[in-house]
Protein backbone atom coordinates (compact mmCIF):
# COMPACT_ATOMS: atom_id res chain seq x y z
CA UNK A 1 0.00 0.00 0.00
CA UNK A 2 2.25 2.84 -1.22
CA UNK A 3 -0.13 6.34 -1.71
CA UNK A 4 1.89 10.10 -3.02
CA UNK A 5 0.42 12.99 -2.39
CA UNK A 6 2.35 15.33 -4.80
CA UNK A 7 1.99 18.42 -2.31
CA UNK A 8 3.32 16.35 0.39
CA UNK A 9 6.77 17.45 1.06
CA UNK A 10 7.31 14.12 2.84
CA UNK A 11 5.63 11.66 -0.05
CA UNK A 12 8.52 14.06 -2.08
CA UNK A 13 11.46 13.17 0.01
CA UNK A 14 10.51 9.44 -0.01
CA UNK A 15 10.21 9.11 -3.62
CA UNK A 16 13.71 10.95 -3.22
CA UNK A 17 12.94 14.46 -5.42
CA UNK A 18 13.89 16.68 -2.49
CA UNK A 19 17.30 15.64 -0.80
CA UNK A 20 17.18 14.51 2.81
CA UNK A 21 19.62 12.63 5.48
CA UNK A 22 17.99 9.30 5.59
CA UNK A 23 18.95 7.22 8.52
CA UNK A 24 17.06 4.53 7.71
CA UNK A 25 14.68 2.79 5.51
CA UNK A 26 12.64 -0.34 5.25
CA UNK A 27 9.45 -0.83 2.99
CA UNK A 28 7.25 0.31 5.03
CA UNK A 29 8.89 3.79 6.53
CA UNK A 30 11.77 6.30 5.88
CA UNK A 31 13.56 8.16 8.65
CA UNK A 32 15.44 10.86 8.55
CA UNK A 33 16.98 14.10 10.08
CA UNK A 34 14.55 17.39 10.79
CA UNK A 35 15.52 20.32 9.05
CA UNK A 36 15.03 22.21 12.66
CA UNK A 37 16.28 19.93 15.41
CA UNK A 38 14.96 20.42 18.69
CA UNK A 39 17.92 18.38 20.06
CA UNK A 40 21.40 16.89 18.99
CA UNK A 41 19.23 13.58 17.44
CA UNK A 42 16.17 14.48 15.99
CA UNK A 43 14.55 12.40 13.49
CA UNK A 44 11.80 12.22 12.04
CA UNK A 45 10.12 8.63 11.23
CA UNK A 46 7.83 8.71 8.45
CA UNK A 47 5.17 5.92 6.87
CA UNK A 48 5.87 5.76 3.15
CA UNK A 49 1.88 5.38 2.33
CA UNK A 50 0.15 9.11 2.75
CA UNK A 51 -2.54 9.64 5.61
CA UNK A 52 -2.82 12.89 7.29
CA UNK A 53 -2.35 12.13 10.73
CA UNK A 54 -2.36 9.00 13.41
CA UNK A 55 -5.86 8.87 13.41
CA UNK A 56 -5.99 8.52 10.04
CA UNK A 57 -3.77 5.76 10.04
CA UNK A 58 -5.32 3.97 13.06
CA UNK A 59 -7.92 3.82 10.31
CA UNK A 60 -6.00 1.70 8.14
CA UNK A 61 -5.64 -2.26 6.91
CA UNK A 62 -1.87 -2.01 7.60
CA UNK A 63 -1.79 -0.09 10.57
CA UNK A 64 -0.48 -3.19 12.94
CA UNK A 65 2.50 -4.09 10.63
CA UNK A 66 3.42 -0.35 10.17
CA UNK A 67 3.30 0.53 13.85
CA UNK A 68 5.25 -2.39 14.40
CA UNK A 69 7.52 -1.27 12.02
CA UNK A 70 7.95 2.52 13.32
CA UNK A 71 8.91 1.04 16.43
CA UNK A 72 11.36 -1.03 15.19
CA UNK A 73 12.98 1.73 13.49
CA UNK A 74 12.69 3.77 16.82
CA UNK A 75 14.44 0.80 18.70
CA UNK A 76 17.18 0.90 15.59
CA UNK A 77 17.65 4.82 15.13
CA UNK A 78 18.21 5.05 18.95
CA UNK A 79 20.63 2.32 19.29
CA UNK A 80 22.61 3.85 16.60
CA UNK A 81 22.29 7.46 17.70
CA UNK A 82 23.36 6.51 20.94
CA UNK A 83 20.41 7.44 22.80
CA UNK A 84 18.88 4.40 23.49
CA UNK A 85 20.31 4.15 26.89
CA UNK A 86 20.13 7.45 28.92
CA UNK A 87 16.52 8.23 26.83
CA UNK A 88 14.68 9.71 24.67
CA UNK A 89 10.99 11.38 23.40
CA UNK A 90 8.67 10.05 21.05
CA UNK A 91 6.25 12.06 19.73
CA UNK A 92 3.47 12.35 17.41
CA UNK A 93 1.75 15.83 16.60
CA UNK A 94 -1.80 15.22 15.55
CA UNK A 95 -3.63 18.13 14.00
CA UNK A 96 -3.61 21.68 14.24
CA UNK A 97 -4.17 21.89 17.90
CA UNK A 98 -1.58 19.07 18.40
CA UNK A 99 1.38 21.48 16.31
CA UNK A 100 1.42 19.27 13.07
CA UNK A 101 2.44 21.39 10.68
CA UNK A 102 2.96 18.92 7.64
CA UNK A 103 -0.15 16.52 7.35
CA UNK A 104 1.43 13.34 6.59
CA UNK A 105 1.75 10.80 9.68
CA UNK A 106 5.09 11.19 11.17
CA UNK A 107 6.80 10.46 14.46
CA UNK A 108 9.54 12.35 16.45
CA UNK A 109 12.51 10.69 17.68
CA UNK A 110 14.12 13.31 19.89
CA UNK A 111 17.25 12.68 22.08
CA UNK A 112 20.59 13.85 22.90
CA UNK A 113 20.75 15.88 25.77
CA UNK A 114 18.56 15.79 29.17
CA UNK A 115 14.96 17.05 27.85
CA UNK A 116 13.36 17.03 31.49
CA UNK A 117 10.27 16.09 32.70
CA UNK A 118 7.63 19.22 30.86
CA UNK A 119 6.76 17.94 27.68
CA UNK A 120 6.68 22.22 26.85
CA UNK A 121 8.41 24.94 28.70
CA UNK A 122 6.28 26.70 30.76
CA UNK A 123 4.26 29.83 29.49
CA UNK A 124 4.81 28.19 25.53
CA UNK A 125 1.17 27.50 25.52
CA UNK A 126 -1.49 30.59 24.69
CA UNK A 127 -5.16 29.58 24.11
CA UNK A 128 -7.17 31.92 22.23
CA UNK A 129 -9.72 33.80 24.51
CA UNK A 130 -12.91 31.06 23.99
CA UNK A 131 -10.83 28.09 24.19
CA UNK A 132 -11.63 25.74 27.36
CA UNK A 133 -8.04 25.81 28.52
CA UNK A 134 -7.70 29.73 28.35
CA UNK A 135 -9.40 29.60 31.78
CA UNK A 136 -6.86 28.47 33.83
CA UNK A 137 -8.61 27.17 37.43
CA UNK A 138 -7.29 29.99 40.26
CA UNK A 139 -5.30 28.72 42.91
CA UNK A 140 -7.04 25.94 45.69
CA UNK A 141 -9.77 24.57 42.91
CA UNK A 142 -10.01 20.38 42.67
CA UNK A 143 -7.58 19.80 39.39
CA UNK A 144 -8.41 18.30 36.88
CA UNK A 145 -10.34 15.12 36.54
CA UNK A 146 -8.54 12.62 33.83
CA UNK A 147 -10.31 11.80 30.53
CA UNK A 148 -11.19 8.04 30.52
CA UNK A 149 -10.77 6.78 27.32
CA UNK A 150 -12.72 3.82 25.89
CA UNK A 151 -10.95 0.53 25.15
CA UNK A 152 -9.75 0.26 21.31
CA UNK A 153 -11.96 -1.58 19.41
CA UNK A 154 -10.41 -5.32 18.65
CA UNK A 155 -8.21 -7.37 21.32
CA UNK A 156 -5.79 -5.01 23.36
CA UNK A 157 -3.17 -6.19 25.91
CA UNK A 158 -1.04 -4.46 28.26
């Protein structure tokens, strides 16, 4: 299952018409460096069939094998980076909201140097005015209750 988008910048680099620093490759993803590294390793793993975003691809025939994949890649790419030992983030921006700015699934590997325990630096965050989370509760109110999510449709084992 191999879909290009021809506006997709990353269906271009894996058909190899715009140059990038692949670090590795399989048939099922490609994985190479960011243009704007967050960190010393930061690479980008990318499905080589076009959907938009995760949720899209949860929505596929092949997602099993190609999340299997992606994580073998991650397990790969860190070893040889060097960060599979002290660490390392993995991240997936989903949608606007989530700060995916090119909509074709793609995962962050992001390592190198201590990253701490905030997933964002304080203050990075500004909700526009109507937005739920632009009322932040004052000080002494209950916090937040956690979303329970539904189980995944299908068999699911942890």
């Amino acid at each position: 299952m191999e879909e290009k988008v021809h506006d997709c910048i990353f269906c271009r680099i894996i058909a190899g018409e715009i140059p990038a620093e692949i670090v590795y490759e399989d048939d099922t993803v490609v994985a190479f460096r960011d243009l704007y590294p967050v960190a010393p390793t930061h690479v980008l793993i990318v499905p080589r069939f076009h959907t938009e975003t995760i949720l899209d691809l949860a929505k596929t025939e092949d997602v099993d094998d190609t999340m299997a994949r992606v994580m073998f890649a991650v397990s790969r790419i860190a070893k040889s980076e060097g960060i599979a030992e002290n660490g390392f983030r993995f991240i997936a921006n989903t949608g606007r909201d989530g700060g995916q700015t090119i909509f074709h699934t793609h995962f962050h590997l992001i390592g190198g140097a201590p990253l701490g325990e905030a997933l964002l630096p304080p203050g990075s965050i500004k909700a526009p005015d109507d937005h739920p989370l632009s009322q932040v509760p004052s000080k002494g109110n209950d916090p937040v209750k956690p979303i329970v999510l539904p189980d995944p449709p299908g068999i699911a084992h942890l």
